[in-house]
N, C-alpha and C. Protein backbone atom coordinates (compact mmCIF):
# COMPACT_ATOMS: atom_id res chain seq x y z
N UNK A 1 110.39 70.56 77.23
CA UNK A 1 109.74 70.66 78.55
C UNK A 1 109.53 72.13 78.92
N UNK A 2 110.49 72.64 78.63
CA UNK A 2 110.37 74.19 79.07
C UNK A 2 109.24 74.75 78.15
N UNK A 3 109.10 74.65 76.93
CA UNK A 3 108.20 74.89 76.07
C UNK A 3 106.47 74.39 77.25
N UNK A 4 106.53 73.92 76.97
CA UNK A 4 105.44 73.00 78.27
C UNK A 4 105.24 73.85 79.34
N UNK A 5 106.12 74.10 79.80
CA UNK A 5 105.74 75.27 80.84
C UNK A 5 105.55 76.63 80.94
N UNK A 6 106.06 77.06 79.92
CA UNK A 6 105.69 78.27 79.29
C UNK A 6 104.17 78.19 78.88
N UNK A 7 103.51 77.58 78.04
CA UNK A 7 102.48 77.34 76.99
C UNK A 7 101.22 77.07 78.54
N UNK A 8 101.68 76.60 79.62
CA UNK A 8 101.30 76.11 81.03
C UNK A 8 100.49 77.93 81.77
N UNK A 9 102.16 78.20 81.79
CA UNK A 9 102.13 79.41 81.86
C UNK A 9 101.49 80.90 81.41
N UNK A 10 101.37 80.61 80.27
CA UNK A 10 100.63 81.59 79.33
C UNK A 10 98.83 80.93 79.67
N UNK A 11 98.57 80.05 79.79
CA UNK A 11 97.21 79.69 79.66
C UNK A 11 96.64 80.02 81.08
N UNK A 12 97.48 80.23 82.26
CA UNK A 12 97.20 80.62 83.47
C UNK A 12 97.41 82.38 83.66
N UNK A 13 98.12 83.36 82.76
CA UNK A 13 98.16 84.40 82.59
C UNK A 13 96.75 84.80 81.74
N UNK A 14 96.66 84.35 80.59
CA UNK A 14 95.30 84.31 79.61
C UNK A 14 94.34 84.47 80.82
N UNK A 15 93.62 83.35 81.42
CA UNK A 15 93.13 82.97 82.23
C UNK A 15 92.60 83.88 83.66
N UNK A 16 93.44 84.21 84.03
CA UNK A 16 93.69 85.54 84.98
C UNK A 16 93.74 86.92 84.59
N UNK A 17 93.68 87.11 83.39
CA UNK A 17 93.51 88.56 82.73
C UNK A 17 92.12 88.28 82.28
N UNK A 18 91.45 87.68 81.82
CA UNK A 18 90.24 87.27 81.83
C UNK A 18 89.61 87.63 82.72
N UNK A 19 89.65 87.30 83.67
CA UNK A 19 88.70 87.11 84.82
C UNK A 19 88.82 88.63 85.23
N UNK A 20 90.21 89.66 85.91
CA UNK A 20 90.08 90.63 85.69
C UNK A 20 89.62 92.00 84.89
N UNK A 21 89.70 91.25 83.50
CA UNK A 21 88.73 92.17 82.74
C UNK A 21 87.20 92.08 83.07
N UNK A 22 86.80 90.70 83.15
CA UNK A 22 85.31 90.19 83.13
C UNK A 22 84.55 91.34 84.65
N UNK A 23 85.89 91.47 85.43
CA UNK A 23 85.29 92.05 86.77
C UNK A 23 85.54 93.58 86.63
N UNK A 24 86.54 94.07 85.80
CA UNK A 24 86.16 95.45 85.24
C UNK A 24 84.82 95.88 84.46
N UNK A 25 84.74 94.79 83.58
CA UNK A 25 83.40 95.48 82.97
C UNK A 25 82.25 95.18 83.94
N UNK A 26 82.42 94.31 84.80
CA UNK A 26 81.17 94.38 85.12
C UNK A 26 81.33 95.67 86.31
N UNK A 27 81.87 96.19 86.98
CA UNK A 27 82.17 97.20 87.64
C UNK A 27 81.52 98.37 86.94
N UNK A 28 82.23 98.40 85.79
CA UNK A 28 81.55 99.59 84.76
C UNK A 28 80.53 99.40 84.10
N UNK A 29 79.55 98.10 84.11
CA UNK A 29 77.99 98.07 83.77
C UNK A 29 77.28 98.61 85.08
N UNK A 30 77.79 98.74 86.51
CA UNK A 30 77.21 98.62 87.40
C UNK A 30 77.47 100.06 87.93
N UNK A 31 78.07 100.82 87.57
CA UNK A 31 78.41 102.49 88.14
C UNK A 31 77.30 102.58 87.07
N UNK A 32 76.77 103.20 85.85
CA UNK A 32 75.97 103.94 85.36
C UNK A 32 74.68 103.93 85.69
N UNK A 33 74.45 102.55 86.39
CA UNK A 33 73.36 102.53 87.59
C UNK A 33 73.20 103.72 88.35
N UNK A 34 74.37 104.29 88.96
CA UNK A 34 74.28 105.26 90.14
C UNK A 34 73.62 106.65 89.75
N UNK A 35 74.31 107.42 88.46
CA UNK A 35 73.95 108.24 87.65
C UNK A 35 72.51 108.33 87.32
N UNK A 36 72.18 107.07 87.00
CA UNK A 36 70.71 107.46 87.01
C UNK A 36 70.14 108.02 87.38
N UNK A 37 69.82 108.15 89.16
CA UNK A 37 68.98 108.78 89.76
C UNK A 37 69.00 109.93 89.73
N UNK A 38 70.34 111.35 89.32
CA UNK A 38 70.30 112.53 89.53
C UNK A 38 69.88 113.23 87.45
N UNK A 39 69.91 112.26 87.22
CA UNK A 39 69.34 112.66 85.80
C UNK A 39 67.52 112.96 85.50
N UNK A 40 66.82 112.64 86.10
CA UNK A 40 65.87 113.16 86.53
C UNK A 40 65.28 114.42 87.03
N UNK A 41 66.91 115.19 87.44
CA UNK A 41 66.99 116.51 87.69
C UNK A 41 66.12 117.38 86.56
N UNK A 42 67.65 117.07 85.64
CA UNK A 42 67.21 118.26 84.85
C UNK A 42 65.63 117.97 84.01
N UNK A 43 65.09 117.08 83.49
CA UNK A 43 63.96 117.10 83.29
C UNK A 43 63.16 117.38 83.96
N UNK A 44 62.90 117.42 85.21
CA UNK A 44 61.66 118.49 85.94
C UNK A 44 62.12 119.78 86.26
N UNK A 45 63.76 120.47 85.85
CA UNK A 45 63.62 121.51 85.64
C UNK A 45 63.13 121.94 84.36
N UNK A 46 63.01 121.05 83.10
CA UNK A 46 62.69 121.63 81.76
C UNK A 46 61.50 121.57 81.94
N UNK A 47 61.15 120.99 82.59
CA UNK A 47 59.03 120.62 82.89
C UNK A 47 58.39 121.51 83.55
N UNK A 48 59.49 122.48 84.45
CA UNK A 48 59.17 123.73 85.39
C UNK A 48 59.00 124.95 84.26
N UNK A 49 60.22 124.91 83.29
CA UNK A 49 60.48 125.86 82.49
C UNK A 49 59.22 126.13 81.57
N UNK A 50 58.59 124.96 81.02
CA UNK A 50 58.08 125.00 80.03
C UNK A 50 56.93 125.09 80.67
């Protein structure tokens, strides 16, 4: 029985680290969004230069 609840246990830990990772990465697909816009910089300074 205890076995049972452990194995219970572990599939609800699994389960919940899951979902926290799933919401880390998507956190970190969704910041390099932000970056975008100031990267545009430096190419119209190289476009000034040249």
């Amino acid at each position: 029985m205890f076995i049972l609840l452990l194995a219970v246990a572990w599939i609800v830990v699994s389960v919940t680290a899951g979902l926290v990772l799933a919401r880390a990465i998507g956190a970190m697909e969704a910041k390099p969004v932000v970056p975008a816009e100031p990267a545009p910089a430096p190419q119209a300074d190289l476009a000034h230069q040249n």
